[in-house]
PDB file of N, CA and C in Angstrom:
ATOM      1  N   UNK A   1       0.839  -1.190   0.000  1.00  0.00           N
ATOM      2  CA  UNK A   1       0.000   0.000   0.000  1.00  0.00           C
ATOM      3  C   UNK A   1       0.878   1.244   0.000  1.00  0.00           C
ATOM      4  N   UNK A   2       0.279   1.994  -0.734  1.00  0.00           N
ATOM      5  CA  UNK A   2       1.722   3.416  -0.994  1.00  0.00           C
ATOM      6  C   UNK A   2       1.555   4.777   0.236  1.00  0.00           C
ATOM      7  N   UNK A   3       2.181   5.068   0.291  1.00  0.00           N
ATOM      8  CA  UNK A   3       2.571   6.278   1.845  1.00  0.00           C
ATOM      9  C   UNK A   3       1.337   7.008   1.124  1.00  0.00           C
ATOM     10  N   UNK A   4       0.633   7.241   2.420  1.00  0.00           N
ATOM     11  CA  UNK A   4      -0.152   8.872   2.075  1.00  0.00           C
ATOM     12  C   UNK A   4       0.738   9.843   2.105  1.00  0.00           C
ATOM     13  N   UNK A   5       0.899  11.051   1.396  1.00  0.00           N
ATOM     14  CA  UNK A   5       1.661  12.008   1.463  1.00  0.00           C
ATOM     15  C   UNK A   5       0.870  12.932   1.629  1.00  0.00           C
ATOM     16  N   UNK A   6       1.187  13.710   2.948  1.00  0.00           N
ATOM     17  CA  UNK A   6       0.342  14.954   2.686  1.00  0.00           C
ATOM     18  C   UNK A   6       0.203  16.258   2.124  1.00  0.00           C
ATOM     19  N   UNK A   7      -0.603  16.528   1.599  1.00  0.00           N
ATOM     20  CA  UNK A   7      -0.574  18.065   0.781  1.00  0.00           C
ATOM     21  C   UNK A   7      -0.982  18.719   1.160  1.00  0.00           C
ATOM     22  N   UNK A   8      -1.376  18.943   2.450  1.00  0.00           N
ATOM     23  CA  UNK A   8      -1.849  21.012   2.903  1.00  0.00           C
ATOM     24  C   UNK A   8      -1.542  20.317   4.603  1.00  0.00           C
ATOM     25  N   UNK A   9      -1.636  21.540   5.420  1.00  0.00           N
ATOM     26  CA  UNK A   9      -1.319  21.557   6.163  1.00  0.00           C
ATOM     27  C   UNK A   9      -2.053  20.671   6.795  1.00  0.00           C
ATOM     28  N   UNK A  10      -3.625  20.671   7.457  1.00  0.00           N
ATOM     29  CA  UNK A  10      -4.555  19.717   7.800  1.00  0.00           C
ATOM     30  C   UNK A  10      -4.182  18.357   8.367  1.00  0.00           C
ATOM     31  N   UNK A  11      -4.024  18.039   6.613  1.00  0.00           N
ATOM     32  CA  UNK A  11      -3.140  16.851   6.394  1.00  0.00           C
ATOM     33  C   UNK A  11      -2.158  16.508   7.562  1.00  0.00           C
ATOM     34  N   UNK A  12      -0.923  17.240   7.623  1.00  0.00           N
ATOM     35  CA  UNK A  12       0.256  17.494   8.284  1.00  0.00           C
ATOM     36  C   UNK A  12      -0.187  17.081   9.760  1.00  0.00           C
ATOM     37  N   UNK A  13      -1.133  17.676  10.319  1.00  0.00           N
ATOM     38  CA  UNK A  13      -1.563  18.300  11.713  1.00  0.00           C
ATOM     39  C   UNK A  13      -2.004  16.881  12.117  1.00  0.00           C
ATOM     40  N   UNK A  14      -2.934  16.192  10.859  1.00  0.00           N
ATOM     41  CA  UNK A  14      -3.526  15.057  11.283  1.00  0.00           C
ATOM     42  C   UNK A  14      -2.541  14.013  11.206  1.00  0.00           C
ATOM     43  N   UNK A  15      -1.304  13.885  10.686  1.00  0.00           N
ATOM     44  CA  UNK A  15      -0.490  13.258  10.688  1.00  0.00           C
ATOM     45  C   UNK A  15       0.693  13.256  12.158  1.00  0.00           C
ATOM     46  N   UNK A  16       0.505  14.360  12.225  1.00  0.00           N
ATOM     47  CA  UNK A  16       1.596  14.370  13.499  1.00  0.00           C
ATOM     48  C   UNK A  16       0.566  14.009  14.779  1.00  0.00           C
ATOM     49  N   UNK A  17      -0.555  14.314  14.678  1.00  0.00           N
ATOM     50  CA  UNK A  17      -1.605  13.721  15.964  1.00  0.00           C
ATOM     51  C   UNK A  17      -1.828  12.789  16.050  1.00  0.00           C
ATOM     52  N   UNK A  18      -1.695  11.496  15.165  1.00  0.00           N
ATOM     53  CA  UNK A  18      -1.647  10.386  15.118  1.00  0.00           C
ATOM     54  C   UNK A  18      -0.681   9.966  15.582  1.00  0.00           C
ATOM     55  N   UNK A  19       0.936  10.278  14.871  1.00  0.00           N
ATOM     56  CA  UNK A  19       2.148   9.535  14.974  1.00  0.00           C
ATOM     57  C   UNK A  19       2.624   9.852  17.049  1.00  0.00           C
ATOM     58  N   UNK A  20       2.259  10.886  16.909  1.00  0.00           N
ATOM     59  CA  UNK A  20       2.227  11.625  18.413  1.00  0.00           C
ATOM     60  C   UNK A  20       1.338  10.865  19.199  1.00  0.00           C
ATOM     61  N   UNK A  21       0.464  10.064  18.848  1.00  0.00           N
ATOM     62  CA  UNK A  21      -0.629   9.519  19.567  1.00  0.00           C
ATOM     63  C   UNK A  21      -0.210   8.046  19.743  1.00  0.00           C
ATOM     64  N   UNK A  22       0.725   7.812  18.838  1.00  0.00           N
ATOM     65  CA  UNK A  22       1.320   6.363  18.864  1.00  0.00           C
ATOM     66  C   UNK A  22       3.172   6.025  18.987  1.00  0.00           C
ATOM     67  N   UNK A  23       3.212   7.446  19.909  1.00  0.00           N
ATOM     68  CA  UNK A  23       4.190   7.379  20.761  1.00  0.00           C
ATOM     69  C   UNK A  23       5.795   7.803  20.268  1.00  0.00           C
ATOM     70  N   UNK A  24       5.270   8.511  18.968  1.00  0.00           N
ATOM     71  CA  UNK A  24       6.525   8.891  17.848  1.00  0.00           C
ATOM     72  C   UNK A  24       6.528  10.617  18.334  1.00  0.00           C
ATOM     73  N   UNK A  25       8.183  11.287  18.596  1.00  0.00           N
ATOM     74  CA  UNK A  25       7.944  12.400  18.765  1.00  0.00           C
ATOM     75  C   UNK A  25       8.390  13.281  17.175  1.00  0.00           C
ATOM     76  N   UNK A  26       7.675  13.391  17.026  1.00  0.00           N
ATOM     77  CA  UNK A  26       7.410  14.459  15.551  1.00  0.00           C
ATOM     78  C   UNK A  26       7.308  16.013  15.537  1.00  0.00           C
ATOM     79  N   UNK A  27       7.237  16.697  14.989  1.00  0.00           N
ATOM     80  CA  UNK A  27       6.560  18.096  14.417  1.00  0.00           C
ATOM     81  C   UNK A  27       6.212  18.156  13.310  1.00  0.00           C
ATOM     82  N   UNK A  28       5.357  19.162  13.177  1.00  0.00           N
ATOM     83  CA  UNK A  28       4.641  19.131  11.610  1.00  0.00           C
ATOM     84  C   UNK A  28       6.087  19.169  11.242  1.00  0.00           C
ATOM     85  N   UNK A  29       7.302  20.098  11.541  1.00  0.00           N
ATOM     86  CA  UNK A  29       8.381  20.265   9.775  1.00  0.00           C
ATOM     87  C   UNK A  29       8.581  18.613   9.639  1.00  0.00           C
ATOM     88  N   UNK A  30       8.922  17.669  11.098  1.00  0.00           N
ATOM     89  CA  UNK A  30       9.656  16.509  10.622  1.00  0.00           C
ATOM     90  C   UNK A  30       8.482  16.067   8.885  1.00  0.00           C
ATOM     91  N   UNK A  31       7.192  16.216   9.503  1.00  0.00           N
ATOM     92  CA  UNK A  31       6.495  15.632   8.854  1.00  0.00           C
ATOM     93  C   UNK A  31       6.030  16.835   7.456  1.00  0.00           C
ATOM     94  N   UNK A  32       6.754  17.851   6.969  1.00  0.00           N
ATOM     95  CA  UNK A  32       6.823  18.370   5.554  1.00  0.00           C
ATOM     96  C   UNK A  32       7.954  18.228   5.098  1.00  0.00           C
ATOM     97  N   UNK A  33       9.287  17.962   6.046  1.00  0.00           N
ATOM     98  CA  UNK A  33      10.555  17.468   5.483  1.00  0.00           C
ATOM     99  C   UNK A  33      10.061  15.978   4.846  1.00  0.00           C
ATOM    100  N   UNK A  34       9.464  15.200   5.375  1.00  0.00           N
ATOM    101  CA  UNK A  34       9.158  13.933   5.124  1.00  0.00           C
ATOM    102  C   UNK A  34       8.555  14.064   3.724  1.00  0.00           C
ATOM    103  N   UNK A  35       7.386  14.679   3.451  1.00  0.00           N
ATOM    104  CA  UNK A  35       6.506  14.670   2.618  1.00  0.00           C
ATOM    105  C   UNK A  35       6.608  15.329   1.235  1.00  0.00           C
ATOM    106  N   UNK A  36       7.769  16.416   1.878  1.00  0.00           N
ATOM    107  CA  UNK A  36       7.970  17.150   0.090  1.00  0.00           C
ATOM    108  C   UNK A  36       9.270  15.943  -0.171  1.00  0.00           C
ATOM    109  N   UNK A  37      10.260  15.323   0.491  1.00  0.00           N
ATOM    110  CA  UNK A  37      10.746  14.304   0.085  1.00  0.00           C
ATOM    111  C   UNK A  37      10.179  13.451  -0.857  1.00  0.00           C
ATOM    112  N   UNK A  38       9.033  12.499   0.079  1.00  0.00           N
ATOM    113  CA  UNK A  38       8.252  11.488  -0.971  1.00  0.00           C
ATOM    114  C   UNK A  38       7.556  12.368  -1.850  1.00  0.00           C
ATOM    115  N   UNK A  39       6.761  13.514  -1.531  1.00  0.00           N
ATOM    116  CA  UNK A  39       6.138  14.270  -2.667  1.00  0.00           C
ATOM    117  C   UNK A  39       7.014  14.135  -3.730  1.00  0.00           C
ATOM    118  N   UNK A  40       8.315  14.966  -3.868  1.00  0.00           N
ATOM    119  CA  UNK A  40       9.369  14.901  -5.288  1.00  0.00           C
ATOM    120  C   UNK A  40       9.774  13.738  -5.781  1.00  0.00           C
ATOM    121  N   UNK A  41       9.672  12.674  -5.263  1.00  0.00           N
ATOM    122  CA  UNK A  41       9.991  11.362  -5.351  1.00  0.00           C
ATOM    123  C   UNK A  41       8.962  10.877  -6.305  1.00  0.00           C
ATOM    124  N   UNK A  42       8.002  10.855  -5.800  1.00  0.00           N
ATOM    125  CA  UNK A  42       6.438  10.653  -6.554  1.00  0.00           C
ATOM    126  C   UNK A  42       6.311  11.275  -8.225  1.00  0.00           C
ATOM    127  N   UNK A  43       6.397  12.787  -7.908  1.00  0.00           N
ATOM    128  CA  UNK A  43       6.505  13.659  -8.990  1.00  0.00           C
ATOM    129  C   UNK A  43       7.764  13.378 -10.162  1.00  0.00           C
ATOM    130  N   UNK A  44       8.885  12.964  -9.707  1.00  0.00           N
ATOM    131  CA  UNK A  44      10.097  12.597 -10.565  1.00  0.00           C
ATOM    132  C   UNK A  44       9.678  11.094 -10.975  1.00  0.00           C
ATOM    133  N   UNK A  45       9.140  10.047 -10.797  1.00  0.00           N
ATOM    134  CA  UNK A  45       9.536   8.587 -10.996  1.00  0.00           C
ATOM    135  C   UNK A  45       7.523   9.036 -11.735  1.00  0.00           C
ATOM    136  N   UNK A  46       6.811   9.746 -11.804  1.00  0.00           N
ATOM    137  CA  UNK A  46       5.697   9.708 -12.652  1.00  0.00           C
ATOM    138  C   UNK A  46       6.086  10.958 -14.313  1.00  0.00           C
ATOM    139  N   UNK A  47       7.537  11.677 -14.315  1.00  0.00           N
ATOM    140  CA  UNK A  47       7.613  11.833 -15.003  1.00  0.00           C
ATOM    141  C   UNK A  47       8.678  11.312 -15.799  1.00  0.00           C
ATOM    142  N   UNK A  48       9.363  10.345 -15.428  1.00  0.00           N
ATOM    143  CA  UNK A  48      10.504   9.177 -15.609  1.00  0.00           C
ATOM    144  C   UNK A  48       9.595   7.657 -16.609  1.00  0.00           C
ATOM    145  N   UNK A  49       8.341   7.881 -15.683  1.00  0.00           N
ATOM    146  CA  UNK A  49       7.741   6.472 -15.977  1.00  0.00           C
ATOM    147  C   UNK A  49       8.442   5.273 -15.363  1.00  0.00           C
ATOM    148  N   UNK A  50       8.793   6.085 -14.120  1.00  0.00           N
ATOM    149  CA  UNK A  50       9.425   4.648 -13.548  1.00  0.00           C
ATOM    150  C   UNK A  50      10.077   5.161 -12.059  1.00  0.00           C
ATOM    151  N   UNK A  51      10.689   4.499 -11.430  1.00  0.00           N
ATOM    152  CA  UNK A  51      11.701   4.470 -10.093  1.00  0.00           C
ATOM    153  C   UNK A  51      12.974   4.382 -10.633  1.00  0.00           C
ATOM    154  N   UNK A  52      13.806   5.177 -11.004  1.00  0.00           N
ATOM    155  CA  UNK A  52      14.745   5.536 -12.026  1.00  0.00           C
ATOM    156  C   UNK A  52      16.271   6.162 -11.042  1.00  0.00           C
ATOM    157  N   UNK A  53      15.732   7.478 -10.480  1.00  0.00           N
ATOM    158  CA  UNK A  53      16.809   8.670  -9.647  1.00  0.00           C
ATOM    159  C   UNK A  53      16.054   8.163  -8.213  1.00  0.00           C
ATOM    160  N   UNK A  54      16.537   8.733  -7.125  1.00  0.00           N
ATOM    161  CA  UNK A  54      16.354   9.242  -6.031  1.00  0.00           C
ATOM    162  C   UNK A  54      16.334  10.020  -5.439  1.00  0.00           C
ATOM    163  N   UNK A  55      15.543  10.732  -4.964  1.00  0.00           N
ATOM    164  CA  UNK A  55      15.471  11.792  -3.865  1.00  0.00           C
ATOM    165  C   UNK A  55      15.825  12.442  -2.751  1.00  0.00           C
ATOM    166  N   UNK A  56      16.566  12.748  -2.223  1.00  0.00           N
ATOM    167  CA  UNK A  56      17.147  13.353  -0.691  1.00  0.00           C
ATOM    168  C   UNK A  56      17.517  14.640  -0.629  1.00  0.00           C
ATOM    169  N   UNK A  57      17.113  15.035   0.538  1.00  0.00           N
ATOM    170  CA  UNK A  57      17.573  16.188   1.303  1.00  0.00           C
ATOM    171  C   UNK A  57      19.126  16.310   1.026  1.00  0.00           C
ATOM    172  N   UNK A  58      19.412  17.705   1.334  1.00  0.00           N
ATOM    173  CA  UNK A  58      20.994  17.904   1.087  1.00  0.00           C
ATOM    174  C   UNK A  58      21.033  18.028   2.558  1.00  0.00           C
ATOM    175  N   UNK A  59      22.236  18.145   3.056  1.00  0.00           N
ATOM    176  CA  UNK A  59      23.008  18.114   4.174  1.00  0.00           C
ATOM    177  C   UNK A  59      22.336  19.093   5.259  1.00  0.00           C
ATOM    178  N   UNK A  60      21.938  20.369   4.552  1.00  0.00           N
ATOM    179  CA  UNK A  60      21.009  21.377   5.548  1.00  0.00           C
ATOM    180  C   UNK A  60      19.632  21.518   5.601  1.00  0.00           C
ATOM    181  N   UNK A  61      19.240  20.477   4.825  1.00  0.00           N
ATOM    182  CA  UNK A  61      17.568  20.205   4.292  1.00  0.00           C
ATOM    183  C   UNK A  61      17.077  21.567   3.957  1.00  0.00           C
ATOM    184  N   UNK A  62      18.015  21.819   3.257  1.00  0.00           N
ATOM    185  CA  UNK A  62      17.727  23.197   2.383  1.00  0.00           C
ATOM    186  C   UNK A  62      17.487  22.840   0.858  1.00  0.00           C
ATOM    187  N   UNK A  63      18.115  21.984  -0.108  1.00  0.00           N
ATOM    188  CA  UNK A  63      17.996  21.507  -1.263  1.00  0.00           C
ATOM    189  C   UNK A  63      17.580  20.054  -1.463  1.00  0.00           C
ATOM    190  N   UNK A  64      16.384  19.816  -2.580  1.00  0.00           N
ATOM    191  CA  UNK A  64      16.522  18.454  -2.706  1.00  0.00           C
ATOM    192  C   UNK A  64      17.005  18.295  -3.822  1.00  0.00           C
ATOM    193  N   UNK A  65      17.414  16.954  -4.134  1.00  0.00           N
ATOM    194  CA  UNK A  65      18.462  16.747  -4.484  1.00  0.00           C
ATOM    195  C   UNK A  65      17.897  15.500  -5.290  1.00  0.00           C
ATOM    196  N   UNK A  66      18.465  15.135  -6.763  1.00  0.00           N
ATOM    197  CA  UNK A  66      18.037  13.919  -7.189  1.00  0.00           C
ATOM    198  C   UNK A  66      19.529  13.205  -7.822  1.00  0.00           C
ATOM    199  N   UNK A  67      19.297  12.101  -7.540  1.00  0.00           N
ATOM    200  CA  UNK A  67      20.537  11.165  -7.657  1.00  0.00           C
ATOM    201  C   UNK A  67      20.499  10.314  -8.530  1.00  0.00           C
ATOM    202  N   UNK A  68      20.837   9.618  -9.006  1.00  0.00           N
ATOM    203  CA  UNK A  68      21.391   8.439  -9.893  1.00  0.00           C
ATOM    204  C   UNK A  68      21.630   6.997  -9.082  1.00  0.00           C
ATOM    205  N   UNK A  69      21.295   5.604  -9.922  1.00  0.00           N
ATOM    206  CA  UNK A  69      21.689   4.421  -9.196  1.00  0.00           C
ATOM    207  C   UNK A  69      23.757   4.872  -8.137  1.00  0.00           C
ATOM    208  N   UNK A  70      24.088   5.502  -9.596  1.00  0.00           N
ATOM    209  CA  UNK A  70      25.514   5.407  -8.967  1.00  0.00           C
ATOM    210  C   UNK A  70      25.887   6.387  -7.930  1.00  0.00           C
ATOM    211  N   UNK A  71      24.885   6.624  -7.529  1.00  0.00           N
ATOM    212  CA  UNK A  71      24.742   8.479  -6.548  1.00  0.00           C
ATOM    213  C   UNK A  71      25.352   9.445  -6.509  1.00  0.00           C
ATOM    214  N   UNK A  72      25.556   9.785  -8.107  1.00  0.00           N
ATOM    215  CA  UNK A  72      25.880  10.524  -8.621  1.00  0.00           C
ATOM    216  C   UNK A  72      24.853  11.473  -8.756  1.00  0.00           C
ATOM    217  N   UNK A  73      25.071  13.250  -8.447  1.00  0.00           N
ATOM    218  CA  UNK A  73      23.893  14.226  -8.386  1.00  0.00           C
ATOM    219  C   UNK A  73      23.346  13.885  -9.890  1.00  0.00           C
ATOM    220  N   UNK A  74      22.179  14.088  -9.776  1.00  0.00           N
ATOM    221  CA  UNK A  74      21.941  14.929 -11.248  1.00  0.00           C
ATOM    222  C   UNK A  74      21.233  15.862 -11.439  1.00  0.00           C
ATOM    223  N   UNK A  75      21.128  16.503 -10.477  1.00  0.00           N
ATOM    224  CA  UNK A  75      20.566  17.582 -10.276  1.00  0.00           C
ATOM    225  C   UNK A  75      19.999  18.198  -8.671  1.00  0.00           C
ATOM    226  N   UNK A  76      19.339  19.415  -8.943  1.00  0.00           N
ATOM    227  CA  UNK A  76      19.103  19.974  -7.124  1.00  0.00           C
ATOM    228  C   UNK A  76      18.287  20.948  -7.863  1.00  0.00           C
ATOM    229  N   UNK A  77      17.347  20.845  -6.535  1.00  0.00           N
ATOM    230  CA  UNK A  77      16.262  22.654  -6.332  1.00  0.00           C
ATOM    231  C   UNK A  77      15.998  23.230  -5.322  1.00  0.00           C
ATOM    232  N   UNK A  78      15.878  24.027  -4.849  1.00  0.00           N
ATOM    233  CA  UNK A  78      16.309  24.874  -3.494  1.00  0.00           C
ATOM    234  C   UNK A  78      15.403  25.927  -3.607  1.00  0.00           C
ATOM    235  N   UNK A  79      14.812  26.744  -2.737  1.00  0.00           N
ATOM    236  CA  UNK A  79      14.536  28.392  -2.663  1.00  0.00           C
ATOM    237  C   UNK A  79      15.596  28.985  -3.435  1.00  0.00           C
ATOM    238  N   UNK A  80      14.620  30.295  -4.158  1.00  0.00           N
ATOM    239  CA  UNK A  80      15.563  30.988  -4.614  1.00  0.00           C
ATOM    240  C   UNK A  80      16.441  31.704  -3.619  1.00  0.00           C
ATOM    241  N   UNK A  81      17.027  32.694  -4.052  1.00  0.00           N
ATOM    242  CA  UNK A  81      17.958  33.667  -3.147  1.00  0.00           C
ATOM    243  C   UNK A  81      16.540  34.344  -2.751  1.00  0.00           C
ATOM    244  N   UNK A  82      16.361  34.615  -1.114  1.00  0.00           N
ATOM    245  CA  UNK A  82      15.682  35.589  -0.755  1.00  0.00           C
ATOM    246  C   UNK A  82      14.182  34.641  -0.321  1.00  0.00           C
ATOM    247  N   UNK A  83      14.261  33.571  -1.025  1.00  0.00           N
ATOM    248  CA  UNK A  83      12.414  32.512  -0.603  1.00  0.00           C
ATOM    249  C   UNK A  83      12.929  32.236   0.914  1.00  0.00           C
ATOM    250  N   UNK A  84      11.607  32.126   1.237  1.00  0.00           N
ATOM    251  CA  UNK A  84      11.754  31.026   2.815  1.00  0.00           C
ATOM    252  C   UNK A  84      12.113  29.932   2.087  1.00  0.00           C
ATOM    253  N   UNK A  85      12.266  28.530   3.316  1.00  0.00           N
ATOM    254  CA  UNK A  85      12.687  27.287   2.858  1.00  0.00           C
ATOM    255  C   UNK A  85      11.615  26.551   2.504  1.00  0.00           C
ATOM    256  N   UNK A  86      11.621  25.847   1.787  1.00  0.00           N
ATOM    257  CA  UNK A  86      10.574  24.580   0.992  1.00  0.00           C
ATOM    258  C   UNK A  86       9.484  24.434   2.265  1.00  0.00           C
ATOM    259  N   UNK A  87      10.005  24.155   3.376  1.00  0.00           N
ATOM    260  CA  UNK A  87       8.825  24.193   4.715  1.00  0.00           C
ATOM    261  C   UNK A  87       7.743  25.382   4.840  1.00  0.00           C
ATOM    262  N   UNK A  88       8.932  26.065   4.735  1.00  0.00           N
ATOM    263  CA  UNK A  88       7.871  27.495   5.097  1.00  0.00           C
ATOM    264  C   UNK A  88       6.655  27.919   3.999  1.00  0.00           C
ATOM    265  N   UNK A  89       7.633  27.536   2.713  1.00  0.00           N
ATOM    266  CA  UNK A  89       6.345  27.724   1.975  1.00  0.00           C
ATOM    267  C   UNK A  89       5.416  26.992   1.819  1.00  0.00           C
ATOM    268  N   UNK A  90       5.947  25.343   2.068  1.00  0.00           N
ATOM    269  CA  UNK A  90       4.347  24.214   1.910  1.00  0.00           C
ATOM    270  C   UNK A  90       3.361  24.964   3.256  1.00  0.00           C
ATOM    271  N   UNK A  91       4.269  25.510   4.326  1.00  0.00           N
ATOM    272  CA  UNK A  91       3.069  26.216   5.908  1.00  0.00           C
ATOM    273  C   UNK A  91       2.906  27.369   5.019  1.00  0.00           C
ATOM    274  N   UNK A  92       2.889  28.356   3.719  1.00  0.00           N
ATOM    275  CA  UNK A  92       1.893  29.442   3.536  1.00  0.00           C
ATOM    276  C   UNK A  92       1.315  29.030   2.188  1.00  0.00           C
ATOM    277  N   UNK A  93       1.736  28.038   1.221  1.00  0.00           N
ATOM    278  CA  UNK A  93       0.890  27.942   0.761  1.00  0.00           C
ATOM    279  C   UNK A  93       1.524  26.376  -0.003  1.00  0.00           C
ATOM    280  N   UNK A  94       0.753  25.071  -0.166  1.00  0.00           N
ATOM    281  CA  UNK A  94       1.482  24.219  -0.250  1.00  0.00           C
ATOM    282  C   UNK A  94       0.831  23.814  -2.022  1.00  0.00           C
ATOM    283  N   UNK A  95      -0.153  24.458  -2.106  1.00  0.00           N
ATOM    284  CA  UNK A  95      -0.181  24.260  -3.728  1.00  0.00           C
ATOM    285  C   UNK A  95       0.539  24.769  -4.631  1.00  0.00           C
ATOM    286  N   UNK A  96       0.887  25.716  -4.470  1.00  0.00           N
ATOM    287  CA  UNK A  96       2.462  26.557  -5.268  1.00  0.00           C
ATOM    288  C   UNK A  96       3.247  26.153  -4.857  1.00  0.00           C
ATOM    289  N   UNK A  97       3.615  25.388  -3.749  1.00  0.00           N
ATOM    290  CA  UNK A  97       4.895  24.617  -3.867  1.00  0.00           C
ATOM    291  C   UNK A  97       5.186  23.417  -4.546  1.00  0.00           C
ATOM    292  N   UNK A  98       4.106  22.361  -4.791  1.00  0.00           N
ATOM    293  CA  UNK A  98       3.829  21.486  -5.210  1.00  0.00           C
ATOM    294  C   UNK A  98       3.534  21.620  -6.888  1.00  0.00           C
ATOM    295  N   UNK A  99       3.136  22.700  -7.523  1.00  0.00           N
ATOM    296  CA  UNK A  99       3.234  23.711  -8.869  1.00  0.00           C
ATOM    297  C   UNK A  99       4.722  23.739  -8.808  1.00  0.00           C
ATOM    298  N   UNK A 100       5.660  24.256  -8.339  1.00  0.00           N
ATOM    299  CA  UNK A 100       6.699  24.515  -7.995  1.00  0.00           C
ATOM    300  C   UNK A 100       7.707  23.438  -8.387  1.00  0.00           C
ATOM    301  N   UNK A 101       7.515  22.277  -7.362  1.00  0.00           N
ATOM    302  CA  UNK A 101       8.346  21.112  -7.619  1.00  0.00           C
ATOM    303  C   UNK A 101       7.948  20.329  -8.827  1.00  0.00           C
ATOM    304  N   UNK A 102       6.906  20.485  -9.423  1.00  0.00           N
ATOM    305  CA  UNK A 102       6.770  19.585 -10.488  1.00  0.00           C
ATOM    306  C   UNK A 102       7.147  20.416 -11.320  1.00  0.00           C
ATOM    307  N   UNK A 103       7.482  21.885 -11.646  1.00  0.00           N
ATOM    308  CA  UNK A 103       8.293  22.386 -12.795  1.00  0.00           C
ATOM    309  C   UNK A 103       9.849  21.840 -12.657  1.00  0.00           C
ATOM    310  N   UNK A 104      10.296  22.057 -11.337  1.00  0.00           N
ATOM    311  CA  UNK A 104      11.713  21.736 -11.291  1.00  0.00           C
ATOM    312  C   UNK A 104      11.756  20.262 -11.571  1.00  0.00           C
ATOM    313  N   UNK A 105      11.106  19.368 -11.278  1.00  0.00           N
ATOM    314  CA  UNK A 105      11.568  17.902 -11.554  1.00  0.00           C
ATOM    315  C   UNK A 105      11.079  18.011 -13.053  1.00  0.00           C
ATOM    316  N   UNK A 106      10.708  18.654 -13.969  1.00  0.00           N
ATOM    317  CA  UNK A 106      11.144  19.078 -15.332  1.00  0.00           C
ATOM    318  C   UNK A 106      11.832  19.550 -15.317  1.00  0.00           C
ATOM    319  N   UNK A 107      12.628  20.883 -15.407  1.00  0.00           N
ATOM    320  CA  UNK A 107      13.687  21.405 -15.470  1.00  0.00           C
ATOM    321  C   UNK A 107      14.351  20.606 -15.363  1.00  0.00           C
ATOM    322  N   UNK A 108      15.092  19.775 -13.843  1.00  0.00           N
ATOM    323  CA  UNK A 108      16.210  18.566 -13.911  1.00  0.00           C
ATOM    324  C   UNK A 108      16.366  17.393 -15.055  1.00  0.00           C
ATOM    325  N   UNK A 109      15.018  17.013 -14.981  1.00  0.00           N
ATOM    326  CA  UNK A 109      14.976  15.613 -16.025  1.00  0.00           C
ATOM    327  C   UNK A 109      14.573  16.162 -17.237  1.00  0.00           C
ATOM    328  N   UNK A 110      14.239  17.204 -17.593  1.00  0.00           N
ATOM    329  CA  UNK A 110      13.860  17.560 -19.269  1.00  0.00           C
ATOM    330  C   UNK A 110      12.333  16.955 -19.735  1.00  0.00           C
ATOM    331  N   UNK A 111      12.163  16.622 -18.693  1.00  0.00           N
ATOM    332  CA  UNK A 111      11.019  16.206 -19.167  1.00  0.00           C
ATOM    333  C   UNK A 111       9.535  17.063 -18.715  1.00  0.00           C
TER     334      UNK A 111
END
């Protein structure tokens, strides 16, 4: 069965009240760091047509980052100069971010 991922905050809130309820200590970011992860993951391997690259956070969970079997980069997307971080914007508005990441996982893959 595939991860729910959540897309608006709601989501988020009801996710951390659960995991919190079953004894996991969380915050909503653990749980939008989590989710724009699998979110881009999702979004890259449906415009791949497949499970192809990989997804991860960079070192300051400031950029994600897509990789290769040989984990080799092949690319990254980040806030511009001057954006809040990928968090802040899925907490003000998480449909333009999600608009957002599916241009860049074009941009990276060309597709």
């Amino acid at each position: 069965m595939a991860e729910k991922i959540p897309q608006d905050m709601q989501e988020v809130n009801d996710q951390v009240t659960l995991m919190q309820a079953r004894g996991f200590d969380v915050t909503p970011e653990d749980v939008i760091q989590e989710a724009l992860k699998l979110g881009f993951q999702s979004i890259v391997d449906d415009r791949l047509d497949g499970n192809y690259d990989t997804v991860r956070w960079d070192a300051d969970l400031n950029a994600l980052q897509l990789v290769g079997f040989d984990d080799e980069l092949e690319g990254e997307t980040k806030p511009a100069e001057g954006e809040p971080s990928f968090v802040e914007q899925f907490k003000e508005n998480p449909s333009r971010l999600w608009f957002k990441l599916d241009n860049e996982a074009g941009r990276i893959i060309g597709r």
